[in-house]
N, C-alpha and C. Protein backbone atom coordinates (compact mmCIF):
# COMPACT_ATOMS: atom_id res chain seq x y z
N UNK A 1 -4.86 -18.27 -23.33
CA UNK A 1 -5.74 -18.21 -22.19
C UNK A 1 -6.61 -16.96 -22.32
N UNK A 2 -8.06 -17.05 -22.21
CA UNK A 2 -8.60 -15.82 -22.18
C UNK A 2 -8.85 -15.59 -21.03
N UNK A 3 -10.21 -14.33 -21.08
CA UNK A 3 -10.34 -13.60 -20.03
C UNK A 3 -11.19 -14.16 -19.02
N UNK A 4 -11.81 -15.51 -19.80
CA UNK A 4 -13.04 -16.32 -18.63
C UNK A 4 -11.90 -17.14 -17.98
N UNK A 5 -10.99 -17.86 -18.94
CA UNK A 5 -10.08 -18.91 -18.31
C UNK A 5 -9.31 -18.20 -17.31
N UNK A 6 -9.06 -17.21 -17.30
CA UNK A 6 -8.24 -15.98 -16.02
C UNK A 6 -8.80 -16.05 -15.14
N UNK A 7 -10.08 -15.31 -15.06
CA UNK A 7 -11.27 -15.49 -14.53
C UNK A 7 -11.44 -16.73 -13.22
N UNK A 8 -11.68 -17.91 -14.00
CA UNK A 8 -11.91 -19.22 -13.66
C UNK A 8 -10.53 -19.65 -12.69
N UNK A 9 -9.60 -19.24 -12.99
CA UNK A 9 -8.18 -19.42 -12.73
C UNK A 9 -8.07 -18.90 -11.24
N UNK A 10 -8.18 -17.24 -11.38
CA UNK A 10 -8.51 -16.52 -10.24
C UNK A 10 -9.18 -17.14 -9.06
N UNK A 11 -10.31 -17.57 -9.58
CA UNK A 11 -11.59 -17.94 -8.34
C UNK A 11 -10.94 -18.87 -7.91
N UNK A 12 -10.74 -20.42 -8.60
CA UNK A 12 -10.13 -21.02 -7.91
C UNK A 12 -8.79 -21.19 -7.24
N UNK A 13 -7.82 -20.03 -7.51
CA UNK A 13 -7.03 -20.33 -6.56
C UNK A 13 -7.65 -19.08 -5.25
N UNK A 14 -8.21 -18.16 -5.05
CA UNK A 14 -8.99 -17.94 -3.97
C UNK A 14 -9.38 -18.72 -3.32
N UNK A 15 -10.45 -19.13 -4.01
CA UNK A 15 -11.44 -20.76 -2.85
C UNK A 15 -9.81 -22.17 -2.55
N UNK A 16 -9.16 -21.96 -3.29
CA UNK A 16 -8.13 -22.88 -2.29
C UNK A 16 -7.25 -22.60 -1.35
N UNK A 17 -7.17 -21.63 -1.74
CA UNK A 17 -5.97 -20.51 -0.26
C UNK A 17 -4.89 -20.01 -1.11
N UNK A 18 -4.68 -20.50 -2.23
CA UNK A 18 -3.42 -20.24 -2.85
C UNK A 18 -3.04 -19.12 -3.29
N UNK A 19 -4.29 -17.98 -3.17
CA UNK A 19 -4.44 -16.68 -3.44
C UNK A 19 -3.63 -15.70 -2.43
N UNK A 20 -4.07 -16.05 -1.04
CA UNK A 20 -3.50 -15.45 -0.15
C UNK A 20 -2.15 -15.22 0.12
N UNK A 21 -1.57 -16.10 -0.39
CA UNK A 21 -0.16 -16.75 -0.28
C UNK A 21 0.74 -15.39 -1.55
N UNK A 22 0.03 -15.51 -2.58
CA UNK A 22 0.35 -14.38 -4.25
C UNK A 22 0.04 -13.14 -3.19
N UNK A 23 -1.17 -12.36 -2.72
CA UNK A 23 -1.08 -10.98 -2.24
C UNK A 23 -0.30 -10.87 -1.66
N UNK A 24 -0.15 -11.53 -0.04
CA UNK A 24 1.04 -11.57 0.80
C UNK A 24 2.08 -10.94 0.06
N UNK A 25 2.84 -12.03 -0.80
CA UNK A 25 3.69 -11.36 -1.68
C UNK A 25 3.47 -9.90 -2.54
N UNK A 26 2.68 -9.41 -3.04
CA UNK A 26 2.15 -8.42 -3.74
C UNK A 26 2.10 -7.38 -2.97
N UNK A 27 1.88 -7.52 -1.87
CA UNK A 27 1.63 -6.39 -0.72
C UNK A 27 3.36 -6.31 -0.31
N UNK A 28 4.27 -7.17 -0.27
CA UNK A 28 5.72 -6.99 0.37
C UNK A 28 6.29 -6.29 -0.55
N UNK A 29 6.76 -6.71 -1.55
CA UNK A 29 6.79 -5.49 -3.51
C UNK A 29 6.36 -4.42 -3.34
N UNK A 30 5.05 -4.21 -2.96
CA UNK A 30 4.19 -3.03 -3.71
C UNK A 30 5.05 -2.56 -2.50
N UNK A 31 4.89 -2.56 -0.92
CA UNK A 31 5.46 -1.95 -0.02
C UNK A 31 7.10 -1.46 -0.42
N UNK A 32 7.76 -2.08 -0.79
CA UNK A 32 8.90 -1.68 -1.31
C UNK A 32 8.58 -0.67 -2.44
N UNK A 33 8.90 -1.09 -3.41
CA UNK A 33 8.27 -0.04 -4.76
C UNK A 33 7.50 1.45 -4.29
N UNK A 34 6.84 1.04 -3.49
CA UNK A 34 5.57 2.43 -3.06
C UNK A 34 7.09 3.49 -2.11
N UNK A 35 7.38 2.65 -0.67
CA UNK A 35 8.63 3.70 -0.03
C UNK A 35 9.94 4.11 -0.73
N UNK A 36 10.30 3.71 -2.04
CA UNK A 36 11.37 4.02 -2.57
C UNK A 36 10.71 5.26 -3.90
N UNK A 37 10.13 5.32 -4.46
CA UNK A 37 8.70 6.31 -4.91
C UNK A 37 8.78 7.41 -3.95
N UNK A 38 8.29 6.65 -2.59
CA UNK A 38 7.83 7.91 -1.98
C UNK A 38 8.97 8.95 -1.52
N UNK A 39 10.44 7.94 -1.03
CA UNK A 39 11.31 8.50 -1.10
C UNK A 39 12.28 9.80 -1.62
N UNK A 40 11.80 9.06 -2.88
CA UNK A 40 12.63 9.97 -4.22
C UNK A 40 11.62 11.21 -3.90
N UNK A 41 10.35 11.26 -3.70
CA UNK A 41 8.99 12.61 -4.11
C UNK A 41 9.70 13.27 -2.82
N UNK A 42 9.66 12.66 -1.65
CA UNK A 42 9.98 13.54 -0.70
C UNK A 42 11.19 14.20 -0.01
N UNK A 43 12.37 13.37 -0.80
CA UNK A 43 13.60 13.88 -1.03
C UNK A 43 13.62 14.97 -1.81
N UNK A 44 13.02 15.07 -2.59
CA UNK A 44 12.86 16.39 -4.05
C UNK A 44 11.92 17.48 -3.08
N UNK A 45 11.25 17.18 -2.02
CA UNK A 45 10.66 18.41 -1.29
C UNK A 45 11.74 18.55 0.15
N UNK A 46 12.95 17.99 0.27
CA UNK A 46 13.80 18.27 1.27
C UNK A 46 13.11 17.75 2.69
N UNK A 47 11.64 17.23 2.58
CA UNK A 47 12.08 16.37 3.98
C UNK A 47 11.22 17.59 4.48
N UNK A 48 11.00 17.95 4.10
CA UNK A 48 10.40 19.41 5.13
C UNK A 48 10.01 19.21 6.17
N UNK A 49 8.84 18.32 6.53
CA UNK A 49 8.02 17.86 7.76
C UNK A 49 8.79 16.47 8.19
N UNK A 50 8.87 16.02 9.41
CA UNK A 50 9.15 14.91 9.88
C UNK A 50 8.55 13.56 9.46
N UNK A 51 7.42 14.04 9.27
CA UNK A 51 6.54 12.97 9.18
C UNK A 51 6.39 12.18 7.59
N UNK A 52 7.25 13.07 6.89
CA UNK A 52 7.53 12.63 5.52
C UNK A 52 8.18 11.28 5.56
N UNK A 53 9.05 11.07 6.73
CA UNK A 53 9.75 10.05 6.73
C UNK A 53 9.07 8.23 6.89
N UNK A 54 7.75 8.81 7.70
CA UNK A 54 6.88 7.90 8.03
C UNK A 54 6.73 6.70 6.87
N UNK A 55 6.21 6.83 5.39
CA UNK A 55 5.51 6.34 4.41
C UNK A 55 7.30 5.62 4.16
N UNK A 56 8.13 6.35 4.25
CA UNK A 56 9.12 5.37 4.05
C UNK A 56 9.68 4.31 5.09
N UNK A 57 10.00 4.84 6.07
CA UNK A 57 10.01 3.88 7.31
C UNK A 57 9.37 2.27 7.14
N UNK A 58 7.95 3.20 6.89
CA UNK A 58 6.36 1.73 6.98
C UNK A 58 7.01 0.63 5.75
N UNK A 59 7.75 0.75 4.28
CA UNK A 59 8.05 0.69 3.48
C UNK A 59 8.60 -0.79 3.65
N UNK A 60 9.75 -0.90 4.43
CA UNK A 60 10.63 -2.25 4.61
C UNK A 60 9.22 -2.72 5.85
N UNK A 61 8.88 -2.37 6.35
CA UNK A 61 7.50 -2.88 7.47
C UNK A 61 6.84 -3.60 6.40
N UNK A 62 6.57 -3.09 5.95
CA UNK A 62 5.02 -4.11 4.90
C UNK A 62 5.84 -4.66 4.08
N UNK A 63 7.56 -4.87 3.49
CA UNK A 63 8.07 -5.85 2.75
C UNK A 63 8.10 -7.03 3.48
N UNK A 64 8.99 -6.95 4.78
CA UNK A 64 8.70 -8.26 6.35
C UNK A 64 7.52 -8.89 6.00
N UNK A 65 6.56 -7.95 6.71
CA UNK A 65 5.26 -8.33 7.01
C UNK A 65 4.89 -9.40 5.83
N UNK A 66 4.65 -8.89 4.40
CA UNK A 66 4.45 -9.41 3.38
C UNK A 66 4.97 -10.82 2.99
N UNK A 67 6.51 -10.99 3.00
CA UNK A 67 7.06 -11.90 2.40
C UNK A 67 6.89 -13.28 3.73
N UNK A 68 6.43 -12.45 5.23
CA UNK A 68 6.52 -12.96 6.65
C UNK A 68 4.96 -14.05 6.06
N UNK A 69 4.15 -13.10 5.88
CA UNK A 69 2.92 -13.73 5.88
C UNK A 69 2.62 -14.16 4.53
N UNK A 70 3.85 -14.42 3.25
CA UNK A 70 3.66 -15.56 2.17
C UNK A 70 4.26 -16.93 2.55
N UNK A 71 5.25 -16.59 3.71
CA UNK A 71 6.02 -17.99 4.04
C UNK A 71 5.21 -18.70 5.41
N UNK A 72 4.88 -18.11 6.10
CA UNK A 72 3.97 -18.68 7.64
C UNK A 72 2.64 -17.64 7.56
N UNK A 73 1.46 -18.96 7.88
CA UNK A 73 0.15 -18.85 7.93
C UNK A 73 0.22 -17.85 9.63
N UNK A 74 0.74 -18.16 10.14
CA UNK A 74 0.95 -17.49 11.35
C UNK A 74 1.19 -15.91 11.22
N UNK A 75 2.18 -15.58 10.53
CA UNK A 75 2.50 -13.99 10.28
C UNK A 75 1.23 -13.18 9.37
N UNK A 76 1.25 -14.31 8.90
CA UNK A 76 -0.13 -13.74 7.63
C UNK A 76 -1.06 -13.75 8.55
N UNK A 77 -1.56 -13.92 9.68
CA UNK A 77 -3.00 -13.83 10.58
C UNK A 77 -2.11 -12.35 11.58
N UNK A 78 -1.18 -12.53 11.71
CA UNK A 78 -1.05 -11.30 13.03
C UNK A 78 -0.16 -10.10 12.55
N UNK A 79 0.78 -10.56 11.81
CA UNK A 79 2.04 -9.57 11.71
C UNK A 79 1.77 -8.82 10.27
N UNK A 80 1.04 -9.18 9.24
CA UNK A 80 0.64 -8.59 7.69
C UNK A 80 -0.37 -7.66 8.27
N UNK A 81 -1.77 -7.65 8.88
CA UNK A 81 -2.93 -6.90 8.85
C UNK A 81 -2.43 -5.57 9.76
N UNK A 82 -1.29 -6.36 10.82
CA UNK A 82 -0.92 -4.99 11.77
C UNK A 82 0.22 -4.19 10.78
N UNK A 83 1.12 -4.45 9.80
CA UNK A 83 1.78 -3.74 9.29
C UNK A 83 1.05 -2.82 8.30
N UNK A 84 0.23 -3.53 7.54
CA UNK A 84 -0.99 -3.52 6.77
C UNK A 84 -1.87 -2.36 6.96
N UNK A 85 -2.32 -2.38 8.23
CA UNK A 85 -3.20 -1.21 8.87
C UNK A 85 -2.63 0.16 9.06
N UNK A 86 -1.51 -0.19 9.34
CA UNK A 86 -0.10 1.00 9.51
C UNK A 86 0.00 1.89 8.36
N UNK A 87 0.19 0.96 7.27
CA UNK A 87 0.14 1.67 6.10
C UNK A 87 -1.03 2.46 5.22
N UNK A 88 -2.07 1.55 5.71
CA UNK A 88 -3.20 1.99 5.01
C UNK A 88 -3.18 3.62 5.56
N UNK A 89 -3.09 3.54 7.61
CA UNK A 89 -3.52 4.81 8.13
C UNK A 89 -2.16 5.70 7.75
N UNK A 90 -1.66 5.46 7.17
CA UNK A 90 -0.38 6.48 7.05
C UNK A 90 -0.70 7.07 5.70
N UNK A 91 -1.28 6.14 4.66
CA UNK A 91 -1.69 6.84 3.79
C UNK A 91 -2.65 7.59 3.46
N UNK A 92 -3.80 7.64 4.76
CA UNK A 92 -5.00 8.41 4.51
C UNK A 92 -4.11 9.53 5.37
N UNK A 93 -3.38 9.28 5.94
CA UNK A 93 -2.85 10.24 6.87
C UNK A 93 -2.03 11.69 5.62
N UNK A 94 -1.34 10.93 5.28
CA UNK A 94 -0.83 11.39 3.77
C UNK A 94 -1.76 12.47 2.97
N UNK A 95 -3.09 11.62 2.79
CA UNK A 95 -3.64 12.35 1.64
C UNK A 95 -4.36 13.53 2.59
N UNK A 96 -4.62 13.44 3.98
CA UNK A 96 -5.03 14.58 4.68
C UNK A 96 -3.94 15.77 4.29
N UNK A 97 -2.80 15.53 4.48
CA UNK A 97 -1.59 16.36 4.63
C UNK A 97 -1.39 16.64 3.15
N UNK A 98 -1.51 16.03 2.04
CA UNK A 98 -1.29 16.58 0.91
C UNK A 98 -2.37 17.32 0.60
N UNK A 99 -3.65 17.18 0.69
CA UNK A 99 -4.81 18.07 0.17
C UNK A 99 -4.79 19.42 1.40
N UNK A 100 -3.70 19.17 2.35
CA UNK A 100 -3.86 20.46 3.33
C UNK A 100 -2.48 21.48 2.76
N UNK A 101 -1.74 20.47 1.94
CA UNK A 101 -0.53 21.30 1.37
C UNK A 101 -1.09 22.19 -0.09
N UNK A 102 -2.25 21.12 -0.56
CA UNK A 102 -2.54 22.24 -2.21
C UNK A 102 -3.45 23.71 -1.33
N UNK A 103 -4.08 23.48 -0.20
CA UNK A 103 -4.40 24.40 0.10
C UNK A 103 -3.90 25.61 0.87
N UNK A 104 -2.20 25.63 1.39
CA UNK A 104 -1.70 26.07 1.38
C UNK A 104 -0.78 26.67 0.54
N UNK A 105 -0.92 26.32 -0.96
CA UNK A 105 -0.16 26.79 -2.08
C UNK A 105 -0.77 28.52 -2.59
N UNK A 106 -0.29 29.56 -3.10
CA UNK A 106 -0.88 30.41 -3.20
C UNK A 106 -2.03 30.51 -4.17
N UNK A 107 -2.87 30.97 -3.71
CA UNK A 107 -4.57 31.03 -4.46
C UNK A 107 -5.14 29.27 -3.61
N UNK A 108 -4.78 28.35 -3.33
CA UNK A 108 -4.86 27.32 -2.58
C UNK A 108 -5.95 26.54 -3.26
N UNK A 109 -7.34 25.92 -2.77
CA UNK A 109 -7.87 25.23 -4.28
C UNK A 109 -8.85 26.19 -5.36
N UNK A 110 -9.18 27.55 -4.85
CA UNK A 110 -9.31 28.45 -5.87
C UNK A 110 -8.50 28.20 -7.25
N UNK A 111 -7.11 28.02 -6.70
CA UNK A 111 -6.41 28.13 -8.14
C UNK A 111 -5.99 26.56 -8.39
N UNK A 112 -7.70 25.46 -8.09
CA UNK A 112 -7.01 23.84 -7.72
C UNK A 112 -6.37 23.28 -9.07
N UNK A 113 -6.70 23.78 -10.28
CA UNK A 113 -5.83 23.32 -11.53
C UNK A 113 -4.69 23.36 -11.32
N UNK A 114 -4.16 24.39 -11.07
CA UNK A 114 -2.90 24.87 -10.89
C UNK A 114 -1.84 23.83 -9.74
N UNK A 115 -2.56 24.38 -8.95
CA UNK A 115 -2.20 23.56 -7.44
C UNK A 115 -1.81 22.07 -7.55
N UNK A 116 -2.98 21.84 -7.80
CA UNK A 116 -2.99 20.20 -7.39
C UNK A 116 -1.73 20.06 -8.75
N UNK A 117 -1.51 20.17 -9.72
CA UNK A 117 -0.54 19.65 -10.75
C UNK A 117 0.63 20.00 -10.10
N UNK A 118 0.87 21.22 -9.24
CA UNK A 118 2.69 21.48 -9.03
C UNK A 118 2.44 21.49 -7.63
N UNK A 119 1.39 20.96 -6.87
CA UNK A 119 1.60 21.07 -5.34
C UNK A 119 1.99 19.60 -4.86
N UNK A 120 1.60 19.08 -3.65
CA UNK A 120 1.86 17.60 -3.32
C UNK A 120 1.04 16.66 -4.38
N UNK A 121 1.59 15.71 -4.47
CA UNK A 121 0.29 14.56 -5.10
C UNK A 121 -0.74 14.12 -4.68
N UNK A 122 -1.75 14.71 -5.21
CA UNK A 122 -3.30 14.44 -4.40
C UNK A 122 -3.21 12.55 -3.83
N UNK A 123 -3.02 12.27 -5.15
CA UNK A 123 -3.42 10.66 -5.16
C UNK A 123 -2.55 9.57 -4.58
N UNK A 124 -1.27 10.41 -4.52
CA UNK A 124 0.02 9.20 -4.36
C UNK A 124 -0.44 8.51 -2.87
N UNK A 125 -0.73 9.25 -1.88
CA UNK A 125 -0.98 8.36 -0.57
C UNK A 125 -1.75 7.46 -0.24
N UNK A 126 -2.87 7.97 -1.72
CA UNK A 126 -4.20 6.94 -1.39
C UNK A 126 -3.40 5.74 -2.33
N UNK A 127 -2.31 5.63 -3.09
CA UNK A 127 -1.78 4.82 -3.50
C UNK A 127 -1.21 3.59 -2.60
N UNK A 128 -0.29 4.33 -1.64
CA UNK A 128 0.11 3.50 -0.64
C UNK A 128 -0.83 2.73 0.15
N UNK A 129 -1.87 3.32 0.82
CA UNK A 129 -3.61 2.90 1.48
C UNK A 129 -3.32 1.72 0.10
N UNK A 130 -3.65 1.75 -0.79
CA UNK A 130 -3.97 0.46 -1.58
C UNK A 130 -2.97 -0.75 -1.35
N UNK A 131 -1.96 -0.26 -1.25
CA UNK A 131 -0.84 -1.12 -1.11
C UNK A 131 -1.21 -1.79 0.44
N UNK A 132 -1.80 -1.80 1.42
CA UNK A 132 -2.08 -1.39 2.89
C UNK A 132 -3.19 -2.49 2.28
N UNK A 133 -4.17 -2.15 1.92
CA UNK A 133 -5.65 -2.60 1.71
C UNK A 133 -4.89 -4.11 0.98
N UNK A 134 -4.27 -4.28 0.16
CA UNK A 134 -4.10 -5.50 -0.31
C UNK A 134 -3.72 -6.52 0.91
N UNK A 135 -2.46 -6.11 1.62
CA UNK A 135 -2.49 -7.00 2.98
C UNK A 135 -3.28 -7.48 4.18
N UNK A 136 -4.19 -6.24 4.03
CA UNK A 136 -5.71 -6.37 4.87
C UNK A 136 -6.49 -7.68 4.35
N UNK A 137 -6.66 -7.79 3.02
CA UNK A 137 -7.21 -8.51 2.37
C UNK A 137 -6.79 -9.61 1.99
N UNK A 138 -5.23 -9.59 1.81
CA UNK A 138 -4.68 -11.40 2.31
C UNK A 138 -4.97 -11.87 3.72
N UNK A 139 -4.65 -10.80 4.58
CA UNK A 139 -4.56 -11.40 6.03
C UNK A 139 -6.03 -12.00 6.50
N UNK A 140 -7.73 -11.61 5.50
CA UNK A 140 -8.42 -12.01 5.94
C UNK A 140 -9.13 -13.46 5.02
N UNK A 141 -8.01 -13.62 3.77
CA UNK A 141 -8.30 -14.59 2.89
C UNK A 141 -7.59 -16.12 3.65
N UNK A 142 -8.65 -16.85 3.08
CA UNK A 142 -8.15 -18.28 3.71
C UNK A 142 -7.01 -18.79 3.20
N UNK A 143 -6.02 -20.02 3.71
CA UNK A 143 -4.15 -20.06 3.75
C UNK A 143 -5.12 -21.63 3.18
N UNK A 144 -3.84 -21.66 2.27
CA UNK A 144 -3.79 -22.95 1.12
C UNK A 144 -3.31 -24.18 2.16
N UNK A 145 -4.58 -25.12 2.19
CA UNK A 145 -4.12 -26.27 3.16
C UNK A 145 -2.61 -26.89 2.70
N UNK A 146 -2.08 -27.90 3.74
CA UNK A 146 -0.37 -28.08 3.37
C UNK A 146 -0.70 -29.13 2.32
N UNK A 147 -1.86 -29.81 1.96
CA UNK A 147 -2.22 -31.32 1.00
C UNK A 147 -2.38 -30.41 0.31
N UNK A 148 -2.93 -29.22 -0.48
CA UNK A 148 -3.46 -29.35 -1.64
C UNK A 148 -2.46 -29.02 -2.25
């Protein structure tokens, strides 16, 4: 199979709904995978802030949500985009709080080589936001009629 037949493959299961049904799923995974990740990073910083706990919490939220809205067209319209949204804002929320932690590191982004490599992970939250953005984007893709 090449890269047009992928391609071709892709589109049409989009334009039939059958797409929506694969993210759903993709977004419940990634949600798992992403809070057990985030877990381990923020266990290794002791939890410091409360709010560390958040990105894991949301974690089993967007697995529900996910696997909720690959099995019923129903969850996938109400219960994926609201778990979905949760996550996305938790992860911009994240990357506020991590780019406010390299700048609290000493020399702060003066010394941003430094920093950003041994301070929080610039990128990891906007990671989760992606994970967030994929369920956004099933929940607004069309559901595979029950005939086709």
């Amino acid at each position: 199979m090449g890269a047009t037949d992928l391609i071709g493959l892709t589109v049409r299961n989009v334009r039939t709904g059958r797409f929506q049904r694969s993210l759903s799923l993709a977004t419940g995974a990634g949600s798992v995978i992403t809070a057990a990740e985030i877990y381990l990073e923020h266990d290794r910083a002791g939890f410091g802030n409360r709010v560390m706990w958040w990105p894991v919490l949301l974690g089993p939220v967007g697995a529900v949500a996910g696997v909720a809205g690959m099995l019923s067209p129903r969850a996938a319209r109400t219960m994926l985009p609201v778990a979905s949204a949760a996550i996305v804002a938790n992860g911009l929320q994240g990357t506020w709080l991590h780019v406010r932690g390299i700048a609290e590191k000493p020399g702060g982004w003066a010394m941003a080589r430094y920093n950003v490599e041994m301070g929080p992970p610039l990128f990891a939250p906007l990671l989760m936001s992606l994970v967030g953005g994929m369920g956004l984007v099933a929940a607004v893709l069309r559901r595979e009629s029950a005939d086709a």
